[in-house]
PDB file of N, CA and C in Angstrom:
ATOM      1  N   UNK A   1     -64.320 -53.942 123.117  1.00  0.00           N
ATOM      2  CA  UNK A   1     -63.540 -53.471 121.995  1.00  0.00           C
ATOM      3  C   UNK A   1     -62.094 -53.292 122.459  1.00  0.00           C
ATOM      4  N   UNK A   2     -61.171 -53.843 121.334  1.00  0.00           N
ATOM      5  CA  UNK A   2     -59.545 -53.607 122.230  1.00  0.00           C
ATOM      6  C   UNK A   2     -59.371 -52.216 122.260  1.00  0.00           C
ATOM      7  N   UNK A   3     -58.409 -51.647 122.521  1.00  0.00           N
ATOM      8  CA  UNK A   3     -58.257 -50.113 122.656  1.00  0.00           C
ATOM      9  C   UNK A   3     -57.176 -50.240 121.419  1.00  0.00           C
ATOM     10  N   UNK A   4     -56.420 -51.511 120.302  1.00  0.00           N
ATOM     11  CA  UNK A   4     -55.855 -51.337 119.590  1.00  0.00           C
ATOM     12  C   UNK A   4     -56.603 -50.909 118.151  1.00  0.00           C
ATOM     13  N   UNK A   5     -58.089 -51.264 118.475  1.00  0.00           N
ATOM     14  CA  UNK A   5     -58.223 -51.175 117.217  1.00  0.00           C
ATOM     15  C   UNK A   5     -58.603 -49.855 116.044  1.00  0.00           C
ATOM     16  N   UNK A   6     -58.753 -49.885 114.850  1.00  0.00           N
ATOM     17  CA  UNK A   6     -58.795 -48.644 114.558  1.00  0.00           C
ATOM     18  C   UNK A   6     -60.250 -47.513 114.620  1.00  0.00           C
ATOM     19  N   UNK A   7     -61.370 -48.463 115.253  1.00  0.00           N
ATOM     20  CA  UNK A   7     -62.720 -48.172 115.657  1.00  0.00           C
ATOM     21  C   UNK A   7     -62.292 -47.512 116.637  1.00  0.00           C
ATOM     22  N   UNK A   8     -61.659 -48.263 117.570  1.00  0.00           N
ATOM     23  CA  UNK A   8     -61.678 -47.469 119.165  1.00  0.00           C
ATOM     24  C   UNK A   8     -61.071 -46.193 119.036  1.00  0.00           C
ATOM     25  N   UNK A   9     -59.704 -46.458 118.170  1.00  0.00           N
ATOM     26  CA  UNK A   9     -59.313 -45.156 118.214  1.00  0.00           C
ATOM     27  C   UNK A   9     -59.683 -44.401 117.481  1.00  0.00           C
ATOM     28  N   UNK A  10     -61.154 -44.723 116.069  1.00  0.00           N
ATOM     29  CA  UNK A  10     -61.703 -43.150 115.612  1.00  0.00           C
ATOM     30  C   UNK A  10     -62.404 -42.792 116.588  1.00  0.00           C
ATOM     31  N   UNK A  11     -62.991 -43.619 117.356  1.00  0.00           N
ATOM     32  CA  UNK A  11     -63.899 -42.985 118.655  1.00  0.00           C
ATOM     33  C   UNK A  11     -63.405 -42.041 119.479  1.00  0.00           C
ATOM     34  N   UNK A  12     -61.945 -42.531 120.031  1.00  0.00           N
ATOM     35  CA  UNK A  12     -61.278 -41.766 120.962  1.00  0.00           C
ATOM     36  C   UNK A  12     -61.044 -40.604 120.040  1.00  0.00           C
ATOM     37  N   UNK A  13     -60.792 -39.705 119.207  1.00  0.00           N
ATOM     38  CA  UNK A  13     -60.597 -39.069 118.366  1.00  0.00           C
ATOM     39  C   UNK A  13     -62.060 -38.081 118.009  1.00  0.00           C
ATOM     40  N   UNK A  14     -63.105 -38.520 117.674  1.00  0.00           N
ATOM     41  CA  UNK A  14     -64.267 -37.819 118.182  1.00  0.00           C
ATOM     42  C   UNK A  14     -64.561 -37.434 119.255  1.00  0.00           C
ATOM     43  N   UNK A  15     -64.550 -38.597 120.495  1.00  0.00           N
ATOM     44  CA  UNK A  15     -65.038 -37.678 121.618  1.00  0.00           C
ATOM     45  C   UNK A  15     -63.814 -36.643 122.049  1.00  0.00           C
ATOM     46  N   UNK A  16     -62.410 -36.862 121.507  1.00  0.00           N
ATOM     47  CA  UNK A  16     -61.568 -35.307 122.040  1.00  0.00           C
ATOM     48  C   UNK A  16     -61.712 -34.637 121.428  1.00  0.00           C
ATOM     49  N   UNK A  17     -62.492 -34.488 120.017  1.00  0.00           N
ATOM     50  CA  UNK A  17     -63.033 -33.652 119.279  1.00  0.00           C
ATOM     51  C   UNK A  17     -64.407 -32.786 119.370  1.00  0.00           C
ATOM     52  N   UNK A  18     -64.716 -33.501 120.284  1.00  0.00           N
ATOM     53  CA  UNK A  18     -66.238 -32.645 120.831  1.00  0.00           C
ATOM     54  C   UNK A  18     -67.276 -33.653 119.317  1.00  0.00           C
ATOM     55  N   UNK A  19     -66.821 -34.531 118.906  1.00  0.00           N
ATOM     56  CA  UNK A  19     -68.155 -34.797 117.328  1.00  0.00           C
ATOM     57  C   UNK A  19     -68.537 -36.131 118.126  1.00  0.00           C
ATOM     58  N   UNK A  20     -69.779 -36.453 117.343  1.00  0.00           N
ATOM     59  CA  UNK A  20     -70.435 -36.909 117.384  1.00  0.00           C
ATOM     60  C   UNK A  20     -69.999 -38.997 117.799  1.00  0.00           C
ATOM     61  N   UNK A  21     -70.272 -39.160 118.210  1.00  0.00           N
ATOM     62  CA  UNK A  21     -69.439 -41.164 118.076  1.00  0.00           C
ATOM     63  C   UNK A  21     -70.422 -41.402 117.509  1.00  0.00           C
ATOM     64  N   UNK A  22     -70.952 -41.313 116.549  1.00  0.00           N
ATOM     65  CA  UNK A  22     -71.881 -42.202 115.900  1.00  0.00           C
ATOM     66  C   UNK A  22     -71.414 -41.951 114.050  1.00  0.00           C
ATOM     67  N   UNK A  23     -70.438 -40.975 114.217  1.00  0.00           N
ATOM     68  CA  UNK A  23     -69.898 -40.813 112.987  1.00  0.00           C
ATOM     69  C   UNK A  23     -69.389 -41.769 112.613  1.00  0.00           C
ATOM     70  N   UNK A  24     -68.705 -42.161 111.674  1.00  0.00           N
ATOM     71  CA  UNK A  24     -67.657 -43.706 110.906  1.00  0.00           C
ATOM     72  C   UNK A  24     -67.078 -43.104 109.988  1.00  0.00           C
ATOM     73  N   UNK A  25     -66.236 -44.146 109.386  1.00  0.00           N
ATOM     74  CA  UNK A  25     -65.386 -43.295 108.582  1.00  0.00           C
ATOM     75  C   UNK A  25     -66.263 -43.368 107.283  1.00  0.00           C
ATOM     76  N   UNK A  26     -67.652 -44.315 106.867  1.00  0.00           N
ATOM     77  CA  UNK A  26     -68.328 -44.171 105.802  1.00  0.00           C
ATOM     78  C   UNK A  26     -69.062 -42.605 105.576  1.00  0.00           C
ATOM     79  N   UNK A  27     -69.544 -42.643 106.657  1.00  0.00           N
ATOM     80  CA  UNK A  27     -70.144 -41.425 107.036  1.00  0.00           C
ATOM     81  C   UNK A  27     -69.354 -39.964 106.309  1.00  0.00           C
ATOM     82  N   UNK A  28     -67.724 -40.123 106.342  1.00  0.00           N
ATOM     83  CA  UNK A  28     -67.446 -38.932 106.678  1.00  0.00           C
ATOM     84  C   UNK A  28     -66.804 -39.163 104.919  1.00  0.00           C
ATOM     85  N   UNK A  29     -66.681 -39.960 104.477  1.00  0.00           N
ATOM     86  CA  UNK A  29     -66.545 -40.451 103.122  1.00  0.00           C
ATOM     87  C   UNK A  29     -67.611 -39.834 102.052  1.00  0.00           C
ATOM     88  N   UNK A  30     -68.563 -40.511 102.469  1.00  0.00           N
ATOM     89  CA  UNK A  30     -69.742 -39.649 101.937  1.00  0.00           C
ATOM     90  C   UNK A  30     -69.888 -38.224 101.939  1.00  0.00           C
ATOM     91  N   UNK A  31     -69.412 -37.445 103.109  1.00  0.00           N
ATOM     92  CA  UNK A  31     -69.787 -36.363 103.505  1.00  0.00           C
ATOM     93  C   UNK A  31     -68.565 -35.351 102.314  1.00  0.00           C
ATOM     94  N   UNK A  32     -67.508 -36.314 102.848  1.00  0.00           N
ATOM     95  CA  UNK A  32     -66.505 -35.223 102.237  1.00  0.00           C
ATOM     96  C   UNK A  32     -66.778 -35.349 100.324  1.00  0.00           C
ATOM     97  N   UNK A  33     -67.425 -36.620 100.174  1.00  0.00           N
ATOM     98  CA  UNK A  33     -67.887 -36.826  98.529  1.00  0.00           C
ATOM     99  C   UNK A  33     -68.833 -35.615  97.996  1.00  0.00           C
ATOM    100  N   UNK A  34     -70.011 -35.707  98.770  1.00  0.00           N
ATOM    101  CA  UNK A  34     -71.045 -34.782  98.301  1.00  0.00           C
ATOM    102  C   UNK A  34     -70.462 -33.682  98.564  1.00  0.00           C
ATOM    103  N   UNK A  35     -69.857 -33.031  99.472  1.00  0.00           N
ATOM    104  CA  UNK A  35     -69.290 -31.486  99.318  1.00  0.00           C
ATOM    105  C   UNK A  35     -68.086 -31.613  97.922  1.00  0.00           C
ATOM    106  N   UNK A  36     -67.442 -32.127  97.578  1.00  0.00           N
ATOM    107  CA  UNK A  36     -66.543 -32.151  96.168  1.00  0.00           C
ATOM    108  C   UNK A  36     -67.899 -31.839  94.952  1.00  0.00           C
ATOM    109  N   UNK A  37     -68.513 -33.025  95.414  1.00  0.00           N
ATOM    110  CA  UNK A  37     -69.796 -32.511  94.118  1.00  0.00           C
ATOM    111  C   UNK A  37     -70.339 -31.316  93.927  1.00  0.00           C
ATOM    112  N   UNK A  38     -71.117 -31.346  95.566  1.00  0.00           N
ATOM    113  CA  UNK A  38     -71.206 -29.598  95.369  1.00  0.00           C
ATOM    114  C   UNK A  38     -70.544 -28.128  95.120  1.00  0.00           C
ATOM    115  N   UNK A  39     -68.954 -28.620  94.803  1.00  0.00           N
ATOM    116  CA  UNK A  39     -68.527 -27.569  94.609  1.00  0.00           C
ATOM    117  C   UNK A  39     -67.978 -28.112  93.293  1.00  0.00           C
ATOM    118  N   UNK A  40     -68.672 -28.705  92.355  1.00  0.00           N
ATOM    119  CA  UNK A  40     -68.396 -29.022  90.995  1.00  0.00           C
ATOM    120  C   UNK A  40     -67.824 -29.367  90.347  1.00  0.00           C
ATOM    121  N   UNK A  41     -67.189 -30.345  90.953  1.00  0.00           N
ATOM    122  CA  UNK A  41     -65.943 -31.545  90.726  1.00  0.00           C
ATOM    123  C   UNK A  41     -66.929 -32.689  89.648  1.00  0.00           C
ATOM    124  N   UNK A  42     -66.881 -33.126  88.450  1.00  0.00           N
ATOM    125  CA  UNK A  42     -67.823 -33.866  87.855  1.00  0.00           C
ATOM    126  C   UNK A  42     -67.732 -34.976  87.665  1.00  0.00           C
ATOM    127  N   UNK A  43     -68.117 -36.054  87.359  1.00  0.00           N
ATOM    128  CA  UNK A  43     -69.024 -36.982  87.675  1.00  0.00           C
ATOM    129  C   UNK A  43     -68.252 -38.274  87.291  1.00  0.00           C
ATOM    130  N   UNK A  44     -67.606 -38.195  86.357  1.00  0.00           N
ATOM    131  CA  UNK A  44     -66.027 -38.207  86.196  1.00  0.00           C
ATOM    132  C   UNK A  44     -65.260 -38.653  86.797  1.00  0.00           C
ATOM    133  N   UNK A  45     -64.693 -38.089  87.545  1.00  0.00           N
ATOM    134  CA  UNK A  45     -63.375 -37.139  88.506  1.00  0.00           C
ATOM    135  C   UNK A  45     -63.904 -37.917  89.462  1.00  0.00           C
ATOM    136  N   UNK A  46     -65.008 -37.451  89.891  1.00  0.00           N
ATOM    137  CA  UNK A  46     -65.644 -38.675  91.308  1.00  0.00           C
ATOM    138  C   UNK A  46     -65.797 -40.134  91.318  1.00  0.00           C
ATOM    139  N   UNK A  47     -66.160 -40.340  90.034  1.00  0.00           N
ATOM    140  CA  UNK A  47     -65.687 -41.967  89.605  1.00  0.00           C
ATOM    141  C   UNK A  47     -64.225 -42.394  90.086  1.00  0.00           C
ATOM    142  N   UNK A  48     -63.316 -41.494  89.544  1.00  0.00           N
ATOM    143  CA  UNK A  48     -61.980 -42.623  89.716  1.00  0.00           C
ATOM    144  C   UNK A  48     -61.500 -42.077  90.773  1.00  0.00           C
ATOM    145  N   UNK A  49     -62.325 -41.142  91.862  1.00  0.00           N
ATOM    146  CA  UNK A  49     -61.625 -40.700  93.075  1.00  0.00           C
ATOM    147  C   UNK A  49     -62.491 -41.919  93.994  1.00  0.00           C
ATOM    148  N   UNK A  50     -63.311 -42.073  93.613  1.00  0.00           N
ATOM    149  CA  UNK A  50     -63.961 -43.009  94.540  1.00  0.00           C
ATOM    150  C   UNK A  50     -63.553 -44.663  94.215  1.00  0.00           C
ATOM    151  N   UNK A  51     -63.297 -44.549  92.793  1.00  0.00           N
ATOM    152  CA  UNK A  51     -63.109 -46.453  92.770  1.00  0.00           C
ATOM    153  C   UNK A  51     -63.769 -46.969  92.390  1.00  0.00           C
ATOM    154  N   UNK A  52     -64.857 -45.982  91.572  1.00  0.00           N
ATOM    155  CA  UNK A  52     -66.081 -47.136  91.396  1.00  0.00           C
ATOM    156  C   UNK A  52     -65.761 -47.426  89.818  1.00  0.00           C
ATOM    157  N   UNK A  53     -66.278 -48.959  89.362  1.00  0.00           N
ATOM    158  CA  UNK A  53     -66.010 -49.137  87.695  1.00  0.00           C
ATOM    159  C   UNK A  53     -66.644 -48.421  87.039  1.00  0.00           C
ATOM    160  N   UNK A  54     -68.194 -47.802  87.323  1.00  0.00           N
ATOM    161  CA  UNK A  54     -68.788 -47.105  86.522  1.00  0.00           C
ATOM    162  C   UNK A  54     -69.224 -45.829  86.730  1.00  0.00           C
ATOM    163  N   UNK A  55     -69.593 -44.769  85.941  1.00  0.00           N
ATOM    164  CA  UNK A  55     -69.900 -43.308  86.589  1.00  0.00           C
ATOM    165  C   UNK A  55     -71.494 -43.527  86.878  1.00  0.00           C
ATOM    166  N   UNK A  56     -72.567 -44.363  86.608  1.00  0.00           N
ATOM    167  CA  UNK A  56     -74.025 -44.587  87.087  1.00  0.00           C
ATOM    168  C   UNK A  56     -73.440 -45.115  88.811  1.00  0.00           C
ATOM    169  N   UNK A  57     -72.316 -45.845  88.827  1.00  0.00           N
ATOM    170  CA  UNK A  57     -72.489 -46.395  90.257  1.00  0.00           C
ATOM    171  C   UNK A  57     -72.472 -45.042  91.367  1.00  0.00           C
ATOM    172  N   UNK A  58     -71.805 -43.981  90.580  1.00  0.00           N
ATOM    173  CA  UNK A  58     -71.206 -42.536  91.388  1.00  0.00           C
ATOM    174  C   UNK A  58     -72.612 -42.079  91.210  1.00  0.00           C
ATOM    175  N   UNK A  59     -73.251 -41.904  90.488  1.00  0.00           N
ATOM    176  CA  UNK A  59     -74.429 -41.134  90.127  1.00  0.00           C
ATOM    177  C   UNK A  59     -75.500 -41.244  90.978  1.00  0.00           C
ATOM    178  N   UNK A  60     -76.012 -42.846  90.863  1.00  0.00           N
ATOM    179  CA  UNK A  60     -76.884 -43.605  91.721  1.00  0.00           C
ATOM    180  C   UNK A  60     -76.561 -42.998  93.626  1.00  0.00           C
ATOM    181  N   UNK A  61     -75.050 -43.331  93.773  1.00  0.00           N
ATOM    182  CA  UNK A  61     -74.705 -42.443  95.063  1.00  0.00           C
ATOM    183  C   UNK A  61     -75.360 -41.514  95.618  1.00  0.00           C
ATOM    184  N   UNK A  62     -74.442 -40.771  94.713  1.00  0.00           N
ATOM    185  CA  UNK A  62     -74.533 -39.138  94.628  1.00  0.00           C
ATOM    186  C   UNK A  62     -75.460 -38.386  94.097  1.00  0.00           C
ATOM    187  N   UNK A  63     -76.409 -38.931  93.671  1.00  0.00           N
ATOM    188  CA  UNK A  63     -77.515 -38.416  92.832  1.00  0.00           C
ATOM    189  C   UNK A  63     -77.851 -37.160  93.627  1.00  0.00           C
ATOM    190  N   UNK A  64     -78.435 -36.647  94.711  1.00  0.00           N
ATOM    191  CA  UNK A  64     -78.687 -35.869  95.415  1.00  0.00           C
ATOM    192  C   UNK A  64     -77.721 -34.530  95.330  1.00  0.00           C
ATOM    193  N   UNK A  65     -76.450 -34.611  95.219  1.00  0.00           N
ATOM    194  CA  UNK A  65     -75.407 -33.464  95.305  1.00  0.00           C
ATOM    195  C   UNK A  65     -75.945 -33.211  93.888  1.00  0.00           C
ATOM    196  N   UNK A  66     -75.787 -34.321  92.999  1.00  0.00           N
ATOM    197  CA  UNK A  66     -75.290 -33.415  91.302  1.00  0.00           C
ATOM    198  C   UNK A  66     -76.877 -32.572  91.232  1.00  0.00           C
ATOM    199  N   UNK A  67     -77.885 -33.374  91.804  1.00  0.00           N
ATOM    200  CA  UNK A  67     -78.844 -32.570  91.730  1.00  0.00           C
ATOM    201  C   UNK A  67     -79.135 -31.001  91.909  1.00  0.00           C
ATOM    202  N   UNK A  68     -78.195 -30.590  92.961  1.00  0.00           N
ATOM    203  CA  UNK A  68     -77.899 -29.289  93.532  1.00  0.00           C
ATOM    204  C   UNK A  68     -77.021 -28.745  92.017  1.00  0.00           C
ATOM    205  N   UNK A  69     -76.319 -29.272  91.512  1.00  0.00           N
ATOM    206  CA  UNK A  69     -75.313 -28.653  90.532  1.00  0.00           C
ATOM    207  C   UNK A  69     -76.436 -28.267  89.266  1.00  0.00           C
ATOM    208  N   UNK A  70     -77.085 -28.871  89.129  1.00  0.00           N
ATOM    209  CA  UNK A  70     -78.132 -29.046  88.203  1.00  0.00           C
ATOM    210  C   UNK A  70     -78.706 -27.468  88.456  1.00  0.00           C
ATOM    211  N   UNK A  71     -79.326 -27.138  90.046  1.00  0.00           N
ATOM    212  CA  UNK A  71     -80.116 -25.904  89.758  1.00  0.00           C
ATOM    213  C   UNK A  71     -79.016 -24.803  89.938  1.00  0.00           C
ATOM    214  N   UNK A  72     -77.787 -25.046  90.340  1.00  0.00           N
ATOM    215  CA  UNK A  72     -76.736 -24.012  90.290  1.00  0.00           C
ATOM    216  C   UNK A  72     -76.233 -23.151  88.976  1.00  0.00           C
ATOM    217  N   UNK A  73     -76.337 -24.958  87.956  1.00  0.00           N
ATOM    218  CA  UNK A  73     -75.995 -24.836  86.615  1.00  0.00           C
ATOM    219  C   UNK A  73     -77.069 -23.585  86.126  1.00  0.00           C
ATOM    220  N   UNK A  74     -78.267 -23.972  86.358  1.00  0.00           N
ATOM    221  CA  UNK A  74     -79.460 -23.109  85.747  1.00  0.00           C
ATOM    222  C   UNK A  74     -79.490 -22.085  86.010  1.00  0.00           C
ATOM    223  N   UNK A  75     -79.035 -21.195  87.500  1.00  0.00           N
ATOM    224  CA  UNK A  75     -79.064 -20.029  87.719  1.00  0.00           C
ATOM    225  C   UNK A  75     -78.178 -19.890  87.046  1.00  0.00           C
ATOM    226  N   UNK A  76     -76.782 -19.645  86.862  1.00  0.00           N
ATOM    227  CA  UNK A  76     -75.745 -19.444  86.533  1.00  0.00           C
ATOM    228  C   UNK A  76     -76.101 -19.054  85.072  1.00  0.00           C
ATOM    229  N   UNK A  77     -76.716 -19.960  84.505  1.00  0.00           N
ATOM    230  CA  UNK A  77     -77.156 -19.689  82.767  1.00  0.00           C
ATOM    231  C   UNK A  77     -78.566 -18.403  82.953  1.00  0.00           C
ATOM    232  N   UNK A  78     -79.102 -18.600  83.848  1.00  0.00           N
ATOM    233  CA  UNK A  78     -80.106 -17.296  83.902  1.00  0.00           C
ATOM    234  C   UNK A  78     -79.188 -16.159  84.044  1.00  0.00           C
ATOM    235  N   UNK A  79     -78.203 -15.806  84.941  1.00  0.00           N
ATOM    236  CA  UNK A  79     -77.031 -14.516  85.513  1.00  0.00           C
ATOM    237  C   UNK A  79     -76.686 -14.433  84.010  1.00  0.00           C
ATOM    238  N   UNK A  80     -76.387 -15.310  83.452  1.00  0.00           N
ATOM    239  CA  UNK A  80     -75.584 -14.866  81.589  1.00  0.00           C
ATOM    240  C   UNK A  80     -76.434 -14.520  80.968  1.00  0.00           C
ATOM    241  N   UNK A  81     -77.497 -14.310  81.074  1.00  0.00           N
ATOM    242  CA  UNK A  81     -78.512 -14.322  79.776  1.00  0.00           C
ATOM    243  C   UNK A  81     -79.100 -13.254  80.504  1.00  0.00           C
ATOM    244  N   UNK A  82     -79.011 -12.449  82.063  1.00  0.00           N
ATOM    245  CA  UNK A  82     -79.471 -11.612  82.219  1.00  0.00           C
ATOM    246  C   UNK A  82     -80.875 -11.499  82.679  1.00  0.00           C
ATOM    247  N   UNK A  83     -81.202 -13.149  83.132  1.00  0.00           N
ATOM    248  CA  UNK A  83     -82.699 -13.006  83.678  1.00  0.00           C
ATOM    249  C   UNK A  83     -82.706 -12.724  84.840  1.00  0.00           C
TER     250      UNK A  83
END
């Protein structure tokens, strides 16, 4: 691998970071996606932050985060209603 390229240098950049080299920048794409979801950024918003033409392509993704929003949503409506 040259030492110019931009692989080598996310590598070099993890290991002075103490993380992991098996991270990528997809990896951390994803990572930083599903935490936006989980903190209730909607479905929407993640479409045209991500690029995708359709909000099923974000969904299909992300299905797993909004899932979490889903039982957040539900407590949240139980706390109002006092259950």
């Amino acid at each position: 691998m040259e030492p110019c390229t931009f692989t080598f240098k996310f590598k070099k950049i993890l290991r002075k970071n103490g993380l992991p080299e098996n991270l990528n920048v997809h990896s951390l794409r994803h990572n930083n996606d599903s935490m936006l979801i989980a903190q209730g950024v909607d479905a929407r918003t993640m479409t045209d932050l991500l690029g995708h033409a359709q909000p099923s392509t974000t969904l299909d993704i992300y299905s797993h985060a909004f899932d979490k929003n889903k039982r957040l949503a539900g407590q949240k409506l139980s706390e109002a209603m006092g259950l």
